[in-house]
C-alpha atoms as a PDB file:
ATOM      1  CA  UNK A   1      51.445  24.365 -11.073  1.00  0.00           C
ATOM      2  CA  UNK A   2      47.325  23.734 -11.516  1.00  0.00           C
ATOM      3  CA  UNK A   3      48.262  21.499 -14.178  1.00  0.00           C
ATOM      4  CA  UNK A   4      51.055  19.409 -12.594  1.00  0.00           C
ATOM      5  CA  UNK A   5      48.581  18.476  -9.348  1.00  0.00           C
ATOM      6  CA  UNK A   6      45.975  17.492 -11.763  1.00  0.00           C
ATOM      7  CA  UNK A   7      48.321  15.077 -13.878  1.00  0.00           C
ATOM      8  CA  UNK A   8      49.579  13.791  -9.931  1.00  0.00           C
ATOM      9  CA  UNK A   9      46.036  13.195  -9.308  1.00  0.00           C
ATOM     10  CA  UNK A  10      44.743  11.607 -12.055  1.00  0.00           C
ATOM     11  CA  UNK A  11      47.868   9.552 -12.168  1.00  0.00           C
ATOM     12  CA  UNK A  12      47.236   8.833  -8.232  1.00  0.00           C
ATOM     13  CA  UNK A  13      43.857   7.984  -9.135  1.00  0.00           C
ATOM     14  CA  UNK A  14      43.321   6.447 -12.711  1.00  0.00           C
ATOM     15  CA  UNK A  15      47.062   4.307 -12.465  1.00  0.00           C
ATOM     16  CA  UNK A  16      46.513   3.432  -9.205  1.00  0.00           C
ATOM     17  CA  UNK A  17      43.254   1.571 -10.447  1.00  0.00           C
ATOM     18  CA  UNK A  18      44.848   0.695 -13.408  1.00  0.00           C
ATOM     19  CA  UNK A  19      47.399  -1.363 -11.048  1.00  0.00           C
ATOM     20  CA  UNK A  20      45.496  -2.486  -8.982  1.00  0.00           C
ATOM     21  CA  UNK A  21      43.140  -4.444 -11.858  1.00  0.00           C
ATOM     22  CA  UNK A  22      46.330  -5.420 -13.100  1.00  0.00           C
ATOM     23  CA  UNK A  23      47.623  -7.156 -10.135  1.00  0.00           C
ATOM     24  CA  UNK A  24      44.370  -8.388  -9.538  1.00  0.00           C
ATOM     25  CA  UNK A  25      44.287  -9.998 -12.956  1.00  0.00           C
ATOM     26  CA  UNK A  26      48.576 -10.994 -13.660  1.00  0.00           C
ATOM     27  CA  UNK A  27      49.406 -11.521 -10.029  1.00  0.00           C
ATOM     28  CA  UNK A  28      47.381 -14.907  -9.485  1.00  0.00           C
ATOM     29  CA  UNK A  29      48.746 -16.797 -12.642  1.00  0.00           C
ATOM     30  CA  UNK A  30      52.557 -16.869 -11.022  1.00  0.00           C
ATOM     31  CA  UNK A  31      51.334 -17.751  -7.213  1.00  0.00           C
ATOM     32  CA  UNK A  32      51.915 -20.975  -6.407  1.00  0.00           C
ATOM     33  CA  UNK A  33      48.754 -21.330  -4.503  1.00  0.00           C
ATOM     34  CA  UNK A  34      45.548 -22.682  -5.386  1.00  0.00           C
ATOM     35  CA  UNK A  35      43.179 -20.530  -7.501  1.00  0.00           C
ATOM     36  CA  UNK A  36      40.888 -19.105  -5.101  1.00  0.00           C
ATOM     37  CA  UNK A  37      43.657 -18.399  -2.678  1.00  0.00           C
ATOM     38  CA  UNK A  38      45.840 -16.703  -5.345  1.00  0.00           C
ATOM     39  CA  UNK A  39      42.972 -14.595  -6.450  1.00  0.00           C
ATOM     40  CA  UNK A  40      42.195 -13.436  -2.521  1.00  0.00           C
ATOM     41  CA  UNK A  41      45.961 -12.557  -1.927  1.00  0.00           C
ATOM     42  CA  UNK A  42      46.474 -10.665  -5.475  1.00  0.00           C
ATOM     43  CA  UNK A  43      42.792  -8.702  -3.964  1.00  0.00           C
ATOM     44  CA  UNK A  44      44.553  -7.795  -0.836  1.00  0.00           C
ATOM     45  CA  UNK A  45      47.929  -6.907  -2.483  1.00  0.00           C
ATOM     46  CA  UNK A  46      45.700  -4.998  -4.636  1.00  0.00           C
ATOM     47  CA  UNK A  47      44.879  -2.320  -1.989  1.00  0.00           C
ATOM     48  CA  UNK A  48      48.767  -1.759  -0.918  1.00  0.00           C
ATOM     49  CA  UNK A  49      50.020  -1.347  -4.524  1.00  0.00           C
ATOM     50  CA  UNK A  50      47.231   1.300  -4.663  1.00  0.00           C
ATOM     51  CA  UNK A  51      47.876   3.417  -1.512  1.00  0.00           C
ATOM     52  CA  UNK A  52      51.621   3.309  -2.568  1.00  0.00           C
ATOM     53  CA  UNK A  53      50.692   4.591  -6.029  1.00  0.00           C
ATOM     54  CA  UNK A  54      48.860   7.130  -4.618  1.00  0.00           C
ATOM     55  CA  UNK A  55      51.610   7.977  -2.175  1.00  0.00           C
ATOM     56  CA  UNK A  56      54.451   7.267  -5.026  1.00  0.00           C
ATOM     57  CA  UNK A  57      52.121   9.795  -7.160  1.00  0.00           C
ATOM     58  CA  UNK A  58      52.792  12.957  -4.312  1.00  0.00           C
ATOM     59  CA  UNK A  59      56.468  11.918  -3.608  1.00  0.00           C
ATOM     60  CA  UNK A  60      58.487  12.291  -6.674  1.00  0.00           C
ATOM     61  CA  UNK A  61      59.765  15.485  -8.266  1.00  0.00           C
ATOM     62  CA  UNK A  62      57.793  15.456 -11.474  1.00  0.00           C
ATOM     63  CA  UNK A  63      53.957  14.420 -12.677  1.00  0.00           C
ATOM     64  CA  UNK A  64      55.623  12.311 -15.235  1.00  0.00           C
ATOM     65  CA  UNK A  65      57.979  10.007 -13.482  1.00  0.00           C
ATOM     66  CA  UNK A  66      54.670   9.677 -11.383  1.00  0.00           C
ATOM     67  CA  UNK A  67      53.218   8.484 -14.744  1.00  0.00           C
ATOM     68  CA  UNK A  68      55.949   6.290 -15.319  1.00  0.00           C
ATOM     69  CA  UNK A  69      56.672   4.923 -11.841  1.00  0.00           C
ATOM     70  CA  UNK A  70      52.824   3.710 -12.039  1.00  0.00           C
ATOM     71  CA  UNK A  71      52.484   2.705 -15.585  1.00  0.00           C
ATOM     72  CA  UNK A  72      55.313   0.606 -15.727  1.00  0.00           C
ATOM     73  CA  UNK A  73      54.840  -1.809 -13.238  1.00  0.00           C
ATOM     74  CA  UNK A  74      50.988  -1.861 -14.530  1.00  0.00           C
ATOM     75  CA  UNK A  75      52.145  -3.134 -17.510  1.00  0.00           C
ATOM     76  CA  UNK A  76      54.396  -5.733 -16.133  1.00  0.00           C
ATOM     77  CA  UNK A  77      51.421  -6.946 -14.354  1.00  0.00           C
ATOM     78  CA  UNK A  78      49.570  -7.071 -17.585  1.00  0.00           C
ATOM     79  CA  UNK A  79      52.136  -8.969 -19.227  1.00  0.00           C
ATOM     80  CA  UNK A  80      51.865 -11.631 -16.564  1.00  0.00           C
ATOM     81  CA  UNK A  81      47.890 -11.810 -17.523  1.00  0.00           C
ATOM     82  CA  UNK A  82      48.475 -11.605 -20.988  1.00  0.00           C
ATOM     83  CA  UNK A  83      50.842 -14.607 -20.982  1.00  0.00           C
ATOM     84  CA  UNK A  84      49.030 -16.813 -18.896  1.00  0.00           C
END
């Protein structure tokens, strides 16, 4: 039980960073906006996709599809910065 509300937490707290860097960093190479503007909507964006990885973190039935339902789209996000 201990152990399961630490791995939420740390998921809530390290992946929601995690995706929130990455959408800051993937998100403005697909807008079609200009540069600066891209980068301040991907910031903004930033701080929803983080609140709902925190919430996503406390809502589903196990610590590790918590894991997974933050890790994955961090990595999709980190595709998009890798290929641009």
């Amino acid at each position: 039980m201990r152990l399961d509300i630490a791995a939420r937490i740390l998921a809530a707290v390290m992946g929601g960073y995690a995706l929130a860097a990455a959408i800051v960093i993937g998100l403005p190479a697909v807008l079609p906006l200009p540069r600066a503007e891209a980068v301040a909507v991907a910031m903004m964006l930033s701080f929803a996709f983080c609140c709902g990885a925190i919430l996503w973190a406390f809502a589903v039935r196990s610590a590790w599809r918590a894991w997974a339902g933050i890790l994955l789209p961090t990595m999709l996000f980190a595709a998009l910065a890798l290929a641009s």
